[in-house]
N, C-alpha and C. Protein backbone atom coordinates (compact mmCIF):
# COMPACT_ATOMS: atom_id res chain seq x y z
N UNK A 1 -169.02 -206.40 -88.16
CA UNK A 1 -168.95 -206.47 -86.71
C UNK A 1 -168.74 -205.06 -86.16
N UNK A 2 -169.20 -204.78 -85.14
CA UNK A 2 -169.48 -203.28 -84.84
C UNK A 2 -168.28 -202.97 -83.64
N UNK A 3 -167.69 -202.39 -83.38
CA UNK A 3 -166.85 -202.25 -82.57
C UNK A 3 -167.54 -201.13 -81.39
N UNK A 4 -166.92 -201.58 -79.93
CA UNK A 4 -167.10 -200.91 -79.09
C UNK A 4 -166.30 -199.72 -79.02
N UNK A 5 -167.29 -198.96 -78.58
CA UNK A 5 -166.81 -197.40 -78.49
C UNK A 5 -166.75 -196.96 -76.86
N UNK A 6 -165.71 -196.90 -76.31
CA UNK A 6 -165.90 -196.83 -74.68
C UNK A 6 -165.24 -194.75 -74.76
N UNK A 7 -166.68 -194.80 -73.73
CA UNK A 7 -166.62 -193.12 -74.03
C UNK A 7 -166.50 -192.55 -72.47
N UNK A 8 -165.61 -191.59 -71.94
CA UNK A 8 -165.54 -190.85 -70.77
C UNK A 8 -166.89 -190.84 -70.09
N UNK A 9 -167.00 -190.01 -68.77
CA UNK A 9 -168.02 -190.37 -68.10
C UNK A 9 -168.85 -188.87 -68.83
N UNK A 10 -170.42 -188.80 -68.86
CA UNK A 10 -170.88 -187.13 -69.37
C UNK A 10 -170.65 -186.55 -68.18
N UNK A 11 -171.25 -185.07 -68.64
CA UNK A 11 -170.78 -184.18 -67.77
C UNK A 11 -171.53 -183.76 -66.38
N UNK A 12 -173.09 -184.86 -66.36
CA UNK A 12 -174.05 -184.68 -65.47
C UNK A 12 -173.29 -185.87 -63.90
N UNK A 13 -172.23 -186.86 -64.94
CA UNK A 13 -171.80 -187.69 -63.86
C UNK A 13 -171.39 -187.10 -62.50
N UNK A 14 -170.60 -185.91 -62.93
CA UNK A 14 -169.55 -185.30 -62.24
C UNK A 14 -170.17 -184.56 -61.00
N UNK A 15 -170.21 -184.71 -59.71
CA UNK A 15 -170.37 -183.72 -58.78
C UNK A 15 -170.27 -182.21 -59.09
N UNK A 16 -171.29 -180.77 -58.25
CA UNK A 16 -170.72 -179.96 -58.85
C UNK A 16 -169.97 -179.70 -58.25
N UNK A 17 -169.11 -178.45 -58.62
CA UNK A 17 -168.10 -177.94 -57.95
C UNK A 17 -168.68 -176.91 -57.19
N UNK A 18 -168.16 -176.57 -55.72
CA UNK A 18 -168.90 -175.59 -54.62
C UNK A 18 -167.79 -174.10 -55.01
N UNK A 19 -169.09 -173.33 -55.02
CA UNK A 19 -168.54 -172.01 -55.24
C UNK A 19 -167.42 -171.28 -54.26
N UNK A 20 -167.38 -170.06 -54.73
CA UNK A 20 -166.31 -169.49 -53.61
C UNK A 20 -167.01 -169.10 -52.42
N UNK A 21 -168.23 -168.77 -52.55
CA UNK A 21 -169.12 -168.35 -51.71
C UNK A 21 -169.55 -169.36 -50.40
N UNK A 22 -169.79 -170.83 -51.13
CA UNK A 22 -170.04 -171.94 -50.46
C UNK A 22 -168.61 -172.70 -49.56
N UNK A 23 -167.37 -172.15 -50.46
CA UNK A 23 -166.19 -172.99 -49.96
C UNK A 23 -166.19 -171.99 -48.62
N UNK A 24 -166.46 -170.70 -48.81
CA UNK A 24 -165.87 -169.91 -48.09
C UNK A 24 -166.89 -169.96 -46.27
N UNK A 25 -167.97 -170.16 -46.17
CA UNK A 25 -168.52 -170.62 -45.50
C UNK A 25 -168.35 -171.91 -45.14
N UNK A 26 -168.04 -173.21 -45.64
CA UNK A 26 -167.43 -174.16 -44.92
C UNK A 26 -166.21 -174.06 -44.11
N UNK A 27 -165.27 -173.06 -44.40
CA UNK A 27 -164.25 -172.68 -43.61
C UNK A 27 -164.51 -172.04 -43.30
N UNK A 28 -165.64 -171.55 -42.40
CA UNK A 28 -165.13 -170.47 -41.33
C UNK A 28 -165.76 -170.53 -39.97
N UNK A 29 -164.87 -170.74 -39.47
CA UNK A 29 -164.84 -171.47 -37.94
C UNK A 29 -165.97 -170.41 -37.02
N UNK A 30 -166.13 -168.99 -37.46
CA UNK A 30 -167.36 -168.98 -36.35
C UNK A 30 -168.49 -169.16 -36.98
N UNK A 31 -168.77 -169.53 -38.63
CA UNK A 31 -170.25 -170.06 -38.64
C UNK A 31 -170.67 -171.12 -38.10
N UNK A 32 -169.43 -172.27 -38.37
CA UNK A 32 -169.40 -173.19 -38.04
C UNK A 32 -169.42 -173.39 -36.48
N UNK A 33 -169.09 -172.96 -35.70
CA UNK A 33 -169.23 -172.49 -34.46
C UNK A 33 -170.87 -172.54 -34.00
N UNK A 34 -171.28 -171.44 -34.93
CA UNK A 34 -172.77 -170.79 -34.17
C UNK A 34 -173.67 -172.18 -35.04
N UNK A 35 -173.67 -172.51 -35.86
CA UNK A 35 -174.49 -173.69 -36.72
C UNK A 35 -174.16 -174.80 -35.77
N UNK A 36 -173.08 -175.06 -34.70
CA UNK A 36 -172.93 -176.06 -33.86
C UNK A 36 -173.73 -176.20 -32.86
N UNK A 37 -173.88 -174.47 -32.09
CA UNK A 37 -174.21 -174.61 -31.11
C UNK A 37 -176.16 -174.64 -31.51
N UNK A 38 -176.46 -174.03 -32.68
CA UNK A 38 -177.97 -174.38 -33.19
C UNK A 38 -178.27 -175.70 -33.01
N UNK A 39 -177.43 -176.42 -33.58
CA UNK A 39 -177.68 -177.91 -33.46
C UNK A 39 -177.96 -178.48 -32.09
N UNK A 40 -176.96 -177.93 -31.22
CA UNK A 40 -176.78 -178.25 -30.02
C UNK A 40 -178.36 -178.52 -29.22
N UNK A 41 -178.86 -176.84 -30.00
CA UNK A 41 -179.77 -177.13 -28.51
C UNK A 41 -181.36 -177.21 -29.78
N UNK A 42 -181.49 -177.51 -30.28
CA UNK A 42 -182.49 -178.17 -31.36
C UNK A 42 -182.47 -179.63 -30.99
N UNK A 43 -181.42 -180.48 -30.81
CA UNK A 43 -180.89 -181.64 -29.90
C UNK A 43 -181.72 -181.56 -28.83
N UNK A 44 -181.41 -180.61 -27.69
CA UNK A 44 -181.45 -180.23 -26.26
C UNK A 44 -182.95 -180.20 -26.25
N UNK A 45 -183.19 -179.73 -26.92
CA UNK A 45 -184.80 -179.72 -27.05
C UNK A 45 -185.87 -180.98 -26.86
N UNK A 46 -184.97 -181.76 -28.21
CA UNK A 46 -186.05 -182.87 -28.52
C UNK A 46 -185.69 -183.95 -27.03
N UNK A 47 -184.74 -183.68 -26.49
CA UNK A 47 -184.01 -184.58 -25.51
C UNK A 47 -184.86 -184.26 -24.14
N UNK A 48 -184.83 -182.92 -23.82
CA UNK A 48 -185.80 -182.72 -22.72
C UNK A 48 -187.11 -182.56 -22.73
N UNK A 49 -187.52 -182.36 -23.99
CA UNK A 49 -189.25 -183.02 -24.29
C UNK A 49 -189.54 -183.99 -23.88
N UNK A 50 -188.71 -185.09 -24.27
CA UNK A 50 -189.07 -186.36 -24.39
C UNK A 50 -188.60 -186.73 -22.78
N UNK A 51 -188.22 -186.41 -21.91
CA UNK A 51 -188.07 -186.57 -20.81
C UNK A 51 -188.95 -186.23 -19.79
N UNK A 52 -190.16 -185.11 -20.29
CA UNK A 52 -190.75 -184.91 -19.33
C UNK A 52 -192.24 -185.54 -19.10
């Protein structure tokens, strides 16, 4: 009779981990800032296209 072998998850399971480079740009309030206001009007755009 063969016994089960229950094995950890591999190593592809795992999310990666975000660099210092990447952490360091999620915190920082004026990229995040100016990437807001991009959004903003990329938004603004499709909104007053479609209005006219």
């Amino acid at each position: 009779m063969a016994k089960n072998i229950v094995r950890g998850y591999y190593e592809e399971s795992y999310p990666p981990i975000p660099t210092k480079n990447t952490l360091f740009w999620r915190r920082n309030i004026l990229w995040q800032l100016y990437r807001f206001i991009v959004l903003n009007l990329k938004v603004m755009r499709i909104i007053v296209g479609g209005h006219s």
